[in-house]
C-alpha atoms as a PDB file:
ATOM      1  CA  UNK A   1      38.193  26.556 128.086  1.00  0.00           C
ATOM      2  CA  UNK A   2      37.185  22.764 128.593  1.00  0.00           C
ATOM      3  CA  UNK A   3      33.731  21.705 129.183  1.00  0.00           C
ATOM      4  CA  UNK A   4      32.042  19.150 130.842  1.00  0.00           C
ATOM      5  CA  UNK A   5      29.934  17.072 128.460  1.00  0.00           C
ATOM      6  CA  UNK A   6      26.431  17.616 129.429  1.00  0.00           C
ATOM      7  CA  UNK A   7      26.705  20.850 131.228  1.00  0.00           C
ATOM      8  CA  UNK A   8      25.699  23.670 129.884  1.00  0.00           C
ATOM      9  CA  UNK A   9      25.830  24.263 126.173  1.00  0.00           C
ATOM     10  CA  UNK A  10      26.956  21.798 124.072  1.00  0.00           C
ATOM     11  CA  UNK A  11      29.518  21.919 121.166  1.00  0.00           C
ATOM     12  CA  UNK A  12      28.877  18.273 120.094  1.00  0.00           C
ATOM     13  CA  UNK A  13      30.645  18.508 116.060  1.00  0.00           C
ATOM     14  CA  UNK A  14      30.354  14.471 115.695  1.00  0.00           C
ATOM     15  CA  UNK A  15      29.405  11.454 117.948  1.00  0.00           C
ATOM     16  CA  UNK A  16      31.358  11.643 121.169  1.00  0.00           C
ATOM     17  CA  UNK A  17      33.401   7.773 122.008  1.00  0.00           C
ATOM     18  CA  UNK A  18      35.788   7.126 125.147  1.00  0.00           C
ATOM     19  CA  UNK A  19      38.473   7.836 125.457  1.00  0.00           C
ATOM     20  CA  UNK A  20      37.789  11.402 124.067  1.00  0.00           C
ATOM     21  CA  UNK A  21      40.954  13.303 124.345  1.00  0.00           C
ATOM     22  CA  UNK A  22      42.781  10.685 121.604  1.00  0.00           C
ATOM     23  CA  UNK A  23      45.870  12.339 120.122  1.00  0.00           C
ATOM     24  CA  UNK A  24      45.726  15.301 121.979  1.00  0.00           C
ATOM     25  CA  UNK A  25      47.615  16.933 124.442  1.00  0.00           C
ATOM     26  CA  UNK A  26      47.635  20.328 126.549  1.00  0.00           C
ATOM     27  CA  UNK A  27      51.248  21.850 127.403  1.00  0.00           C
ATOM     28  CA  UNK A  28      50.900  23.547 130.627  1.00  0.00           C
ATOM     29  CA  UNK A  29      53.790  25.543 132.032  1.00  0.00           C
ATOM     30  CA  UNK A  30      54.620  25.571 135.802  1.00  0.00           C
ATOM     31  CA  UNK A  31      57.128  27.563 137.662  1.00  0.00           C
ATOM     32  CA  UNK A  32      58.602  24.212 139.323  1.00  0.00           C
ATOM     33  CA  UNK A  33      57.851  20.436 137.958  1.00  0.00           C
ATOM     34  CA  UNK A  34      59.029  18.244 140.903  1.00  0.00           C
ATOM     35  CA  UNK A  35      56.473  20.637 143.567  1.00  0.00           C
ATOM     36  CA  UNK A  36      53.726  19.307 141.098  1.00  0.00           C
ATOM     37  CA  UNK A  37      55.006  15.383 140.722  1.00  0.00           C
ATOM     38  CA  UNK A  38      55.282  14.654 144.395  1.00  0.00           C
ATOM     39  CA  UNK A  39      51.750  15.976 144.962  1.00  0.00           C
ATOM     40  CA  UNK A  40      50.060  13.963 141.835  1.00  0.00           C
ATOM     41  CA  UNK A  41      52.312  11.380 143.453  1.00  0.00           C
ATOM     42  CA  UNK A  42      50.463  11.609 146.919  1.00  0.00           C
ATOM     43  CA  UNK A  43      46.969  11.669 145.293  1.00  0.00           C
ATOM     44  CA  UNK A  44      47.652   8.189 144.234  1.00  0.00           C
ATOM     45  CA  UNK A  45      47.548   9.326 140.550  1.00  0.00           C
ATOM     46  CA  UNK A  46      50.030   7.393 138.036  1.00  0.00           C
ATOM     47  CA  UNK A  47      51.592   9.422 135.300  1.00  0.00           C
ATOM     48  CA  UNK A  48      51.415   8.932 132.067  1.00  0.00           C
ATOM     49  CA  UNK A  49      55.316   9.511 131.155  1.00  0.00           C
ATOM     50  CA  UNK A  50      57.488  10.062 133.832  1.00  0.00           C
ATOM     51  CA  UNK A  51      59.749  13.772 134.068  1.00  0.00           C
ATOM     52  CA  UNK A  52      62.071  13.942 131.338  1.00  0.00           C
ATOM     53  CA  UNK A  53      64.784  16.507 130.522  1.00  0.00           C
ATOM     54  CA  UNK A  54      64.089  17.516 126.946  1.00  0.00           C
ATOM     55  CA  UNK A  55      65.615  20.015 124.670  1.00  0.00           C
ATOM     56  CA  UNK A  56      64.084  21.403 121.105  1.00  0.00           C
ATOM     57  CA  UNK A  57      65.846  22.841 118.361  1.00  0.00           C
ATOM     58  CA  UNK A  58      65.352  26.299 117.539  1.00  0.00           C
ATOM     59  CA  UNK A  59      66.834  28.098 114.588  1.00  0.00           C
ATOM     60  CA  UNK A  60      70.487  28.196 115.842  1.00  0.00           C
ATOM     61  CA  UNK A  61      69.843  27.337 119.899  1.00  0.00           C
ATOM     62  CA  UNK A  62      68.596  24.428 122.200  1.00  0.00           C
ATOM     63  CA  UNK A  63      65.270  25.296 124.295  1.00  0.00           C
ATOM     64  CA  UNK A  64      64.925  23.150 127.428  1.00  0.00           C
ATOM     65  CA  UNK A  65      62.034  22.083 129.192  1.00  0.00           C
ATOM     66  CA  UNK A  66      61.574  19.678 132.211  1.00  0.00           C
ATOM     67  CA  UNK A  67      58.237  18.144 131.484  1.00  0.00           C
ATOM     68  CA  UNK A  68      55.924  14.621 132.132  1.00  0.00           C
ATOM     69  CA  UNK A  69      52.247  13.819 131.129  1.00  0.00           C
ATOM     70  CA  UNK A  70      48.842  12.771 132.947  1.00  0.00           C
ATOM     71  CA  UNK A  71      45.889  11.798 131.124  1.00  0.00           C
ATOM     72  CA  UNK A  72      42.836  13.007 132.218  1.00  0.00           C
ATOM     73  CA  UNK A  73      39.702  10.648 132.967  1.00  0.00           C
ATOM     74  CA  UNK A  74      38.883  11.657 129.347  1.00  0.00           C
ATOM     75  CA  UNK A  75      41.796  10.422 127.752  1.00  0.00           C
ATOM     76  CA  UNK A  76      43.310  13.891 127.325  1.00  0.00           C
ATOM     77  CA  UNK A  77      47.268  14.168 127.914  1.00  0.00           C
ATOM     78  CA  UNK A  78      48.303  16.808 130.031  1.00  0.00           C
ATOM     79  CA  UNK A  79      52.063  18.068 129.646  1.00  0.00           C
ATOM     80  CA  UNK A  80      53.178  20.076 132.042  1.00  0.00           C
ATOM     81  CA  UNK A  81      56.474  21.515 131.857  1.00  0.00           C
ATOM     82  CA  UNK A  82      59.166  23.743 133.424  1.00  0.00           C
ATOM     83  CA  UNK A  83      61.131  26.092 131.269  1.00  0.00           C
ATOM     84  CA  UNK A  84      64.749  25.038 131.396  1.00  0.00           C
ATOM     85  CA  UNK A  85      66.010  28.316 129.190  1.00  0.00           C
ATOM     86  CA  UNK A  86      68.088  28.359 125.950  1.00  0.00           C
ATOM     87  CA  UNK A  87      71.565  27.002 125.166  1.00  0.00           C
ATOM     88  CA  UNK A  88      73.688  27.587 121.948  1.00  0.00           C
ATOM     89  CA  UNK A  89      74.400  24.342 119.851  1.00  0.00           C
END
């Protein structure tokens, strides 16, 4: 869940200073990346890192994921990514 500072209950642990969301960032998975790029795109907002091809090591295989980032007006990355599947190495 994320909250809106000043609405509602508040879970202040320390004092809050912009931009909040420093060193963090949410991975979000979508079913297609490019659908979701072209209509930040038209909104006029900029991404933070532009689409990428990236693949992680995993025991003995390769996991893809086609991915970029936003930040939020808090400062909080936003990663979304598309699954690309698995590939032996």
């Amino acid at each position: 869940m994320l909250d809106q500072i000043g609405e509602g209950r508040s879970w202040k642990t320390a004092e809050l200073t912009h931009p909040l969301g420093r060193g963090i960032n949410f991975q979000i998975e979508v079913d297609n990346v490019d659908v979701l790029i072209e209509k930040i795109s038209k909104n006029g907002i900029k991404l933070f890192m532009e689409r990428e091809e990236k693949w992680y090591r995993v025991d003995n295989k390769l996991e893809g994921n086609k991915q970029f980032l936003v930040q939020d007006p808090d400062g909080y990355l936003l990663r979304f990514f598309q699954d690309l599947g698995s590939k032996s190495i």
